[in-house]
C-alpha atoms as a PDB file:
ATOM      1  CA  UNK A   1    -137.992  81.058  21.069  1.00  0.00           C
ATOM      2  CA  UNK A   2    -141.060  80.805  23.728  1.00  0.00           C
ATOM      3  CA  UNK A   3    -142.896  78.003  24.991  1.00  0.00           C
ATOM      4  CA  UNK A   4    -142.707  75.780  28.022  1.00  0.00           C
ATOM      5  CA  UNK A   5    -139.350  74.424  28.553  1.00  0.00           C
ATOM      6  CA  UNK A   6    -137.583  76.617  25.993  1.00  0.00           C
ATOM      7  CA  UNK A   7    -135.204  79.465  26.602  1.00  0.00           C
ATOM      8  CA  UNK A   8    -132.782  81.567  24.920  1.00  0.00           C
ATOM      9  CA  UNK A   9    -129.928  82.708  26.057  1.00  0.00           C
ATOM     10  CA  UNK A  10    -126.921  84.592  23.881  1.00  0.00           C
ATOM     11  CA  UNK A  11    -129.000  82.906  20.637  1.00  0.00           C
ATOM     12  CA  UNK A  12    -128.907  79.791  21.891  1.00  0.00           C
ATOM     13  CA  UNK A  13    -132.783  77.769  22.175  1.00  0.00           C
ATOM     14  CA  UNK A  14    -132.371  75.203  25.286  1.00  0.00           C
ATOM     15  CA  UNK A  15    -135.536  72.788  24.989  1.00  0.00           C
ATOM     16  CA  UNK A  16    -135.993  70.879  28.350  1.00  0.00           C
ATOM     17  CA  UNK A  17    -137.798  68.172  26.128  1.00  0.00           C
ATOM     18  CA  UNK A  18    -136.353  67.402  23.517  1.00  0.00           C
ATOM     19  CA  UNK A  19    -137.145  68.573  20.448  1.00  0.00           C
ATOM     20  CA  UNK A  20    -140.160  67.249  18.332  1.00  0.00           C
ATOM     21  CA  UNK A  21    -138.912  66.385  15.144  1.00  0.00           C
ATOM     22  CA  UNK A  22    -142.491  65.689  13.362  1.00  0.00           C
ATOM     23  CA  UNK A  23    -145.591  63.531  14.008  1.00  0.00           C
ATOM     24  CA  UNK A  24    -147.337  60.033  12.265  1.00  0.00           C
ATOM     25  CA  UNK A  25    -150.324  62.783  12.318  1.00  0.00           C
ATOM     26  CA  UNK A  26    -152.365  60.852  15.263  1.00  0.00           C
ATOM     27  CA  UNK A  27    -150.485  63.835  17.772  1.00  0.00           C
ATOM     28  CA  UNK A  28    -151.758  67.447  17.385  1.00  0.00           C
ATOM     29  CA  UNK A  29    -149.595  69.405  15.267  1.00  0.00           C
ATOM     30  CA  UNK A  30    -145.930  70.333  16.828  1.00  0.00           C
ATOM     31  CA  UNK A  31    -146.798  67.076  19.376  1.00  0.00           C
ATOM     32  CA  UNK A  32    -144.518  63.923  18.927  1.00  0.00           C
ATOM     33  CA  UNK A  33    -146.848  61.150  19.749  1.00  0.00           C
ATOM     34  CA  UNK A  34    -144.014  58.935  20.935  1.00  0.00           C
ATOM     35  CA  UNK A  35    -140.107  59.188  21.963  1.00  0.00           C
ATOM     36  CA  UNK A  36    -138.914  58.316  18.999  1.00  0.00           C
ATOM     37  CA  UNK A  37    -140.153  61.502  16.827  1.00  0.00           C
ATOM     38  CA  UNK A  38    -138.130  63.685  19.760  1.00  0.00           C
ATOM     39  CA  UNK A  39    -134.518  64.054  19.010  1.00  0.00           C
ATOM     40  CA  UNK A  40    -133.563  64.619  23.078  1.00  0.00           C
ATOM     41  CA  UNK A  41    -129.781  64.038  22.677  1.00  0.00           C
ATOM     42  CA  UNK A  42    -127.211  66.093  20.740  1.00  0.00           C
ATOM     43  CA  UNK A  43    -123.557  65.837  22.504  1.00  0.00           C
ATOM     44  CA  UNK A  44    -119.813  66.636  21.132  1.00  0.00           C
ATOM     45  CA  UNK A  45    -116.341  65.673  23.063  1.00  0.00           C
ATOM     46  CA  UNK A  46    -113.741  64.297  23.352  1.00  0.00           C
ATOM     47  CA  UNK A  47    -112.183  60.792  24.788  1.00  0.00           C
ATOM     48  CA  UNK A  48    -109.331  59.002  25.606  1.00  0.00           C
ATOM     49  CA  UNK A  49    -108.704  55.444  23.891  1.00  0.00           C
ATOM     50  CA  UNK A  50    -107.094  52.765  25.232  1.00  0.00           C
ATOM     51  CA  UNK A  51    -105.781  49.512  24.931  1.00  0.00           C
ATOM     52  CA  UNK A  52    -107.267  46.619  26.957  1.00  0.00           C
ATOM     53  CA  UNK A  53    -106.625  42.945  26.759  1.00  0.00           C
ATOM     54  CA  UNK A  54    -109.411  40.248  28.148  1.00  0.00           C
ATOM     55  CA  UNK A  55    -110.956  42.242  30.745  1.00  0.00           C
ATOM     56  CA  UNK A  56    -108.395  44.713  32.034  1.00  0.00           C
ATOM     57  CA  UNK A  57    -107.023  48.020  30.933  1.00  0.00           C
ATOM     58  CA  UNK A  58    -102.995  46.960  29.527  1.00  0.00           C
ATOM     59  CA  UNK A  59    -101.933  48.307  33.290  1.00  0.00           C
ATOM     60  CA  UNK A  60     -97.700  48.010  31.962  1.00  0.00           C
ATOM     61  CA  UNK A  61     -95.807  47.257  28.805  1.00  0.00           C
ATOM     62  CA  UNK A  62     -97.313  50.000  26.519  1.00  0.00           C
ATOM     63  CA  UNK A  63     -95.923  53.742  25.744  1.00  0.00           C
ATOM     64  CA  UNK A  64     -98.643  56.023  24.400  1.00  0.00           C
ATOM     65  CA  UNK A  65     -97.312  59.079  22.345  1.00  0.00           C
ATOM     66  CA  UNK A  66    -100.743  60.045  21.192  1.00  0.00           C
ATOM     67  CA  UNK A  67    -104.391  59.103  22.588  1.00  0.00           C
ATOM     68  CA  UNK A  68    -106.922  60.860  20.992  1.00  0.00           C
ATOM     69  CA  UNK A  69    -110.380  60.186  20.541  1.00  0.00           C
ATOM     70  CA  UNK A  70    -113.507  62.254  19.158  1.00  0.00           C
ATOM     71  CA  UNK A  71    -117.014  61.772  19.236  1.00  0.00           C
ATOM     72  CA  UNK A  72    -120.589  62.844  18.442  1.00  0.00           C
ATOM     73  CA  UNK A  73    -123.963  61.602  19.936  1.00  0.00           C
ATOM     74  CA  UNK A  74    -127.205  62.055  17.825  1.00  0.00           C
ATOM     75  CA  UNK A  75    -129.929  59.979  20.340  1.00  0.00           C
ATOM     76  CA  UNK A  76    -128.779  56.757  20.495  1.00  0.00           C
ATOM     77  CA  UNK A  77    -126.091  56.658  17.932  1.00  0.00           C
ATOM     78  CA  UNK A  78    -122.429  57.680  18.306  1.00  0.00           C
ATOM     79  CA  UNK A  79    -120.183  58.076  15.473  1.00  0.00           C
ATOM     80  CA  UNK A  80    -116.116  57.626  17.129  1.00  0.00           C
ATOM     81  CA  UNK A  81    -113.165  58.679  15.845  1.00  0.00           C
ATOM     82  CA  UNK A  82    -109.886  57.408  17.359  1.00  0.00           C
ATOM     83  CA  UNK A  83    -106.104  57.757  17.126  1.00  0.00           C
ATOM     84  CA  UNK A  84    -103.768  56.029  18.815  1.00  0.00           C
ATOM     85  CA  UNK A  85    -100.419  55.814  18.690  1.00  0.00           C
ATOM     86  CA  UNK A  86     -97.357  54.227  20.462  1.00  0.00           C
ATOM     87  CA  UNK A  87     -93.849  53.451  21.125  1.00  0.00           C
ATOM     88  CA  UNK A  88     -93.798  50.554  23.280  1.00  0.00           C
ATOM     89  CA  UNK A  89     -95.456  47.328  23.378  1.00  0.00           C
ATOM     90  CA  UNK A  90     -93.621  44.974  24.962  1.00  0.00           C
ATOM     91  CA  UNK A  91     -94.311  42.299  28.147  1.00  0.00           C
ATOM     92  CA  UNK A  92     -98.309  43.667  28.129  1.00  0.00           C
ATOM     93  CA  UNK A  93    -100.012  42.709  31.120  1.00  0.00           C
ATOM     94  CA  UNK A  94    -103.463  40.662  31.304  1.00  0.00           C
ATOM     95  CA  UNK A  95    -104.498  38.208  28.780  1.00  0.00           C
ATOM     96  CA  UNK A  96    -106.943  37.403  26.010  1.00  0.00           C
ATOM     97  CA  UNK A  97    -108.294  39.675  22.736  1.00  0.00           C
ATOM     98  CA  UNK A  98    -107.189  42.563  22.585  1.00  0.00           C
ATOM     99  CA  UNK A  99    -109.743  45.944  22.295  1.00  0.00           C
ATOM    100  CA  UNK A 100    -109.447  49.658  22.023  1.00  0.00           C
ATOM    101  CA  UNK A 101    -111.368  50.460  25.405  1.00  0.00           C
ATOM    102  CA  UNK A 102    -112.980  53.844  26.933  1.00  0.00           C
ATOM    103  CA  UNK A 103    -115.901  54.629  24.903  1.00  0.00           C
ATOM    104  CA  UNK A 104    -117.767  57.525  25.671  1.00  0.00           C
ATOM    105  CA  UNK A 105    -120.956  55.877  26.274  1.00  0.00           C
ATOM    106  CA  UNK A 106    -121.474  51.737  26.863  1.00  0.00           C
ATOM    107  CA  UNK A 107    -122.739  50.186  23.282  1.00  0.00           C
ATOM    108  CA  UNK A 108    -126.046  47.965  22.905  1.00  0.00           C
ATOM    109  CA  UNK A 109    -124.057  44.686  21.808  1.00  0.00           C
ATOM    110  CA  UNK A 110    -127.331  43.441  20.661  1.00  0.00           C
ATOM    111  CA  UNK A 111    -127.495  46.063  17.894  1.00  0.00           C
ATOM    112  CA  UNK A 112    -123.955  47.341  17.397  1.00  0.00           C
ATOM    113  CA  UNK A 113    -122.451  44.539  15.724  1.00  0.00           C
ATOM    114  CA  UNK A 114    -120.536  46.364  12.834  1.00  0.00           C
ATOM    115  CA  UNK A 115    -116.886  46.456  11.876  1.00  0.00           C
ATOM    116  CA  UNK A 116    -115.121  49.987  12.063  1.00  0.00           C
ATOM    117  CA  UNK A 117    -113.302  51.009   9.900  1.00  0.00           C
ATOM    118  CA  UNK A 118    -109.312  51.478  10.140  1.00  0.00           C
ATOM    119  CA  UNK A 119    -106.828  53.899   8.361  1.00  0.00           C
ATOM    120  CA  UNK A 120    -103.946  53.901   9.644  1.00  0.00           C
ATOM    121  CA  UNK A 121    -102.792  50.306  11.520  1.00  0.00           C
ATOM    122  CA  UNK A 122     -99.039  50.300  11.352  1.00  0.00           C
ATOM    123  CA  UNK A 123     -99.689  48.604  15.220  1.00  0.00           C
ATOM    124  CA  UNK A 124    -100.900  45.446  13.663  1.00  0.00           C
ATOM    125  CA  UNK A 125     -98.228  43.311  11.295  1.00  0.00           C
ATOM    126  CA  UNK A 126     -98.494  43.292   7.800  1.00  0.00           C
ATOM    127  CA  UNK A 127    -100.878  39.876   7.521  1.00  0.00           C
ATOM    128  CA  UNK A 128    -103.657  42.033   9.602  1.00  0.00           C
ATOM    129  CA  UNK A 129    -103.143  44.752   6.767  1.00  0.00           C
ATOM    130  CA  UNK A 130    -104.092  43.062   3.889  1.00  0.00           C
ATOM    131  CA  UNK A 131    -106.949  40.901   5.110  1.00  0.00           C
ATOM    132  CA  UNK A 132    -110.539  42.427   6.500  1.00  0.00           C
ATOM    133  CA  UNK A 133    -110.777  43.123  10.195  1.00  0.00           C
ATOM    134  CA  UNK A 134    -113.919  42.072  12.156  1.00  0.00           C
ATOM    135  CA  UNK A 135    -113.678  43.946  14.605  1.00  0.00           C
ATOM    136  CA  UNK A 136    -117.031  44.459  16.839  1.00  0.00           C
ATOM    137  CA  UNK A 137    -118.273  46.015  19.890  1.00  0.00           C
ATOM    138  CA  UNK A 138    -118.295  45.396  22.812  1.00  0.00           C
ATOM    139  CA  UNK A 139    -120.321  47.120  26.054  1.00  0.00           C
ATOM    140  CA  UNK A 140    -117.531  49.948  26.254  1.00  0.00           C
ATOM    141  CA  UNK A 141    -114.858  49.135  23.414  1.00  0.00           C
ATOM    142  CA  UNK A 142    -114.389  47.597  20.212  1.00  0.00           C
ATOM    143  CA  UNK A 143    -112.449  44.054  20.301  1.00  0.00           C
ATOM    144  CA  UNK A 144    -109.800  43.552  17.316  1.00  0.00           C
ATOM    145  CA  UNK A 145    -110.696  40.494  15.220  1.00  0.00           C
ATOM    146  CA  UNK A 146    -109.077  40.163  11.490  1.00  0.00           C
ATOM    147  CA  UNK A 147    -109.929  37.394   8.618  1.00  0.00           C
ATOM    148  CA  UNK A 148    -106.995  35.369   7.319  1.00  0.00           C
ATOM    149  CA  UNK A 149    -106.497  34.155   4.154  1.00  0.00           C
ATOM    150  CA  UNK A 150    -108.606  31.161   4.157  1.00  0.00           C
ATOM    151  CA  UNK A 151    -111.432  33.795   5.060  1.00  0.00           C
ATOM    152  CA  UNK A 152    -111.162  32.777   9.601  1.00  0.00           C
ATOM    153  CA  UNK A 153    -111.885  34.972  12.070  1.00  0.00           C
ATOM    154  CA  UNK A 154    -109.069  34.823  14.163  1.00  0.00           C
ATOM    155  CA  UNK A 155    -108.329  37.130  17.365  1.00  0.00           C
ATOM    156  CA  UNK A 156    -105.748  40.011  17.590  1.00  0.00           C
ATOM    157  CA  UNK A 157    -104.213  38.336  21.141  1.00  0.00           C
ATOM    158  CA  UNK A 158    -100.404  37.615  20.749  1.00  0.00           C
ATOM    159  CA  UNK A 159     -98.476  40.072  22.075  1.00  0.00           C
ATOM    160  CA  UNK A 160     -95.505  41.121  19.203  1.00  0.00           C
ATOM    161  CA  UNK A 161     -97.281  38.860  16.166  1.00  0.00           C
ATOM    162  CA  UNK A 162    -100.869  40.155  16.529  1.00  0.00           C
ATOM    163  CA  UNK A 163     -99.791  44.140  18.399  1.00  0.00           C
ATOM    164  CA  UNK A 164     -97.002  45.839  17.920  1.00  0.00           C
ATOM    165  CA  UNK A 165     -96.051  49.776  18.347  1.00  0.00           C
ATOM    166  CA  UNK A 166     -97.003  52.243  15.704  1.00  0.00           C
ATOM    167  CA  UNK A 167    -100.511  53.646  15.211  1.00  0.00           C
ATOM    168  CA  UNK A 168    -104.218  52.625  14.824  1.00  0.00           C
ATOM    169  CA  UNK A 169    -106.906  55.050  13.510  1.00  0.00           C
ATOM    170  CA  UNK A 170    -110.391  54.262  12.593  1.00  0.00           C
ATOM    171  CA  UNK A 171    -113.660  55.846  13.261  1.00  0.00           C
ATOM    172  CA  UNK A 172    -117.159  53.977  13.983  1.00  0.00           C
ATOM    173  CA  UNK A 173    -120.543  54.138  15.250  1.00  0.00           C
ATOM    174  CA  UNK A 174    -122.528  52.251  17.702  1.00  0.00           C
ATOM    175  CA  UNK A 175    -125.906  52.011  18.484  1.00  0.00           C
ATOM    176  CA  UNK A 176    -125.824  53.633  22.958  1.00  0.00           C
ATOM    177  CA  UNK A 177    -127.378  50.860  25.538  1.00  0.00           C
END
């Protein structure tokens, strides 16, 4: 590979630019005409969920046996994966809805209103199980809202009948502020 701002090293192109993905044929050939034809961020890793409550990090009362989080960043996008998984939940501290905090990279609430989806959520009772969540973003987590049965949102915020131990798994993506 050759050009300003690219190098190879081991087989591996670096582009200090970006790269240009195509044109709306007003730039010269090979030229994005605008930042949105140059894909400039590509980024794998890890993170480490966890559970907050209003606006604070759950500081006592919960036992993690796993916290594991993956993620990928295409631009502005970033598609989550998340497992968590514990053995006590009792006398939380903090108050309000609770969210799975610690995302990699702060979400654009104004365009990353979407529900994740969950697999495993033996941490929420049975009622939570069987009806939708709407769960949402928020700048860096996603706050836990189900549907009951007469189709309400309601918040997950009652220690012991809205959490409980066990685990929650889901995966989502988010649009990056």
């Amino acid at each position: 590979v050759t050009g300003a701002g690219a190098t190879t090293t081991a087989g591996l192109a670096t582009f200090s630019s970006g790269i240009a993905l195509g044109n709306t044929g007003t730039a010269s050939a090979g030229t994005p005409s605008s930042p949105a034809e140059t894909l400039d961020w590509y980024e794998e890793g890890t993170w480490t969920p966890v559970y907050k409550r209003g606006a604070s990090v759950i500081a006592s009362g919960v036992g993690y046996t796993t916290q594991n989080g993956q993620y990928t960043r295409i631009g502005n996008v970033c598609y989550v994966w998340f497992d968590i998984v514990t053995d006590v939940f009792s006398s939380v501290t903090g108050s309000g809805v609770f969210s799975i905090a610690n995302l990699p990279f702060t979400a654009d609430t104004s365009k990353s209103y979407g529900s994740p989806q969950f697999r495993a959520m033996s941490a929420l009772p049975t009622t939570y199980r069987i009806y939708p969540t709407s769960a949402f973003f928020i700048p860096n987590g996603i706050s836990l809202y189900w549907y009951n049965s007469s189709g309400v949102e309601t918040a997950i915020d009652t220690e012991t009948t809205d959490m409980t131990t066990g685990r929650l798994t889901g995966e989502a993506f988010y649009f990056i502020a």
